[in-house]
Protein backbone atom coordinates (compact mmCIF):
# COMPACT_ATOMS: atom_id res chain seq x y z
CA UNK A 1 17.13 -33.64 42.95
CA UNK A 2 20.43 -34.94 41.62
CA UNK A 3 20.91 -38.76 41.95
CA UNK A 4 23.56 -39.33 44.54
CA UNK A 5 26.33 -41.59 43.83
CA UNK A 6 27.35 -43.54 46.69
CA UNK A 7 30.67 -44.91 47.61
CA UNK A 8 29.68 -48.47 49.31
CA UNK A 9 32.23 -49.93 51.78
CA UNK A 10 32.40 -52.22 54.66
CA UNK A 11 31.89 -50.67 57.91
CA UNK A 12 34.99 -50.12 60.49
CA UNK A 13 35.01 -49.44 63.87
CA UNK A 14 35.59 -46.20 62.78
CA UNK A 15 31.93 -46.03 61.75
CA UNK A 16 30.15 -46.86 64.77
CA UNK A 17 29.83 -43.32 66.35
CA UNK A 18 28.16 -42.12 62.63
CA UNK A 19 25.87 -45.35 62.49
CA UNK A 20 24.58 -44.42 65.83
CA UNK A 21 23.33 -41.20 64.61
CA UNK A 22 22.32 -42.82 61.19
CA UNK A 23 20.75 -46.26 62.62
CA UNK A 24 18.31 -44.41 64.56
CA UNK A 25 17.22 -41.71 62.37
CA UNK A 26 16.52 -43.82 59.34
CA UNK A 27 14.13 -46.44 61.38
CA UNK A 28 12.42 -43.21 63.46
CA UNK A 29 12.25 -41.36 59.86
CA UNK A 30 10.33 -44.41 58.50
CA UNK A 31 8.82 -46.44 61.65
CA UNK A 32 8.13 -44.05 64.36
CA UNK A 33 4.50 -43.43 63.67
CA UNK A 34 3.77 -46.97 64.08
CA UNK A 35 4.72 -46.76 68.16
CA UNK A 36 2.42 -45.22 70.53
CA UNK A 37 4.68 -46.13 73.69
CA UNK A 38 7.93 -43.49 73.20
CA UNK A 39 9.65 -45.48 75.69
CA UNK A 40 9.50 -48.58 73.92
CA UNK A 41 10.40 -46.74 70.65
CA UNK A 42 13.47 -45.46 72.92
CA UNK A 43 14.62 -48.93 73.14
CA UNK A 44 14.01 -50.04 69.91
CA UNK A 45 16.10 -47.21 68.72
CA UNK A 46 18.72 -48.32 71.14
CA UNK A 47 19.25 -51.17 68.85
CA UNK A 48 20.91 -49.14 66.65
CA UNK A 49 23.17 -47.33 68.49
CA UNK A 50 26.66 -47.01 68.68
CA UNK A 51 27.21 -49.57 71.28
CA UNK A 52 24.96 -52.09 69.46
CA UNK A 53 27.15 -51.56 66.08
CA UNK A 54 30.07 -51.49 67.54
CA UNK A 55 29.03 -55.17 69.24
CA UNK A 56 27.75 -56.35 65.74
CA UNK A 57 31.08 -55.74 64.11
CA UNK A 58 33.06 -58.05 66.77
CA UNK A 59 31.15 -60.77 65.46
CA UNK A 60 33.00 -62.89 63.25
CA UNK A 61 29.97 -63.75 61.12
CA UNK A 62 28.50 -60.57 60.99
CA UNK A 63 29.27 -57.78 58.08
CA UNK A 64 27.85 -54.21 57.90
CA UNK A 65 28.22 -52.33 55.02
CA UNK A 66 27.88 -48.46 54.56
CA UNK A 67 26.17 -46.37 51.52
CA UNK A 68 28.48 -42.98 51.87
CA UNK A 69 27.95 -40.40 49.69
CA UNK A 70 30.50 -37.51 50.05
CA UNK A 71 32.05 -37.80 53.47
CA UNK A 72 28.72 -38.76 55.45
CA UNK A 73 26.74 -41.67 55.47
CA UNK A 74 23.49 -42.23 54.11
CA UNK A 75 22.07 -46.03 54.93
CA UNK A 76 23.79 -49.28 55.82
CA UNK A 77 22.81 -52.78 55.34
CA UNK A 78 23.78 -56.14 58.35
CA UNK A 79 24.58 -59.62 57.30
CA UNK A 80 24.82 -62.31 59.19
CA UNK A 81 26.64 -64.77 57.27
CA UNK A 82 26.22 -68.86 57.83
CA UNK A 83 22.79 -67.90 59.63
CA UNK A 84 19.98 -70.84 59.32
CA UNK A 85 18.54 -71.06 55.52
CA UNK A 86 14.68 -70.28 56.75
CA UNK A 87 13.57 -72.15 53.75
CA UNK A 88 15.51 -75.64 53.93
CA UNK A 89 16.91 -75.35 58.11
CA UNK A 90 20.03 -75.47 56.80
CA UNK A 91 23.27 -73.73 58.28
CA UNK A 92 25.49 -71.86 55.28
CA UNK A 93 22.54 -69.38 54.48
CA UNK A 94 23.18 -65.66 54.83
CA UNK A 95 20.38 -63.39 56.61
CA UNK A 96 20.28 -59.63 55.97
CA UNK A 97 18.31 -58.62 59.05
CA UNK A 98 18.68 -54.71 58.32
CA UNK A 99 18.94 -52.40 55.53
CA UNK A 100 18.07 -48.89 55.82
CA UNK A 101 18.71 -45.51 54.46
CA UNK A 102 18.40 -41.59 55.43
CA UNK A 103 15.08 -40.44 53.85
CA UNK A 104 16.79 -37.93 51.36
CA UNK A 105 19.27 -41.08 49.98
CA UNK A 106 15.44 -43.67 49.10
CA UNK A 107 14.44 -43.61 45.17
CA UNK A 108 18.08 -43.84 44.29
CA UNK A 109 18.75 -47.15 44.24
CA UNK A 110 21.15 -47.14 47.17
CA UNK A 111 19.47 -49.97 48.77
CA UNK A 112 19.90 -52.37 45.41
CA UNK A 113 23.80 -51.26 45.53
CA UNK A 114 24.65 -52.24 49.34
CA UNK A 115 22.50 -56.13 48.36
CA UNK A 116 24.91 -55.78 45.41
């Protein structure tokens, strides 16, 4: 397979409608088989939906950045920025509490470039 070369941006609003297709696929693709109960894996994959993004990116501290590659994205990554260091209890740490990507866009580095 050719590598893919990925554009990587900060999310709009513009973006929340895609992410709610993306957001769930990439956690089912990689997560489902660990759920027995389908309708709490329905509400776990409502955390990702369009609503929830669309929420996220209101929040002043919170950033979401996209991996696109042509016109569609591929993976994201969330940051919460000023969240709690978990190490010292300090405010002014920055948590990355999700970072996924659409099964074909793994084992090209895409991940590394949206921590980048």
């Amino acid at each position: 397979m050719d590598r893919l070369e990925p554009r990587i941006r900060r999310a709009t609003a513009a973006d929340v409608g895609e992410l709610g297709y993306v957001g769930p696929a990439a956690y089912a693709a990689e997560y489902a088989y660990l759920w027995d109960d389908s309708a709490a894996l329905a509400r776990q994959l409502a955390t990702f939906n369009s609503d929830a993004f669309s929420q996220l990116l209101q929040r002043p501290e919170a950033r979401v950045w996209v991996a696109q590659v042509d016109e569609a994205i591929v993976g994201f990554l969330t940051m919460i920025i000023g969240a709690v260091d978990p190490i010292r209890s300090k405010p002014g740490g920055t948590e990355i509490p999700r970072l996924y990507l659409l099964p074909a866009a793994k084992g090209q580095a895409i991940g590394r470039k949206l921590v980048e």
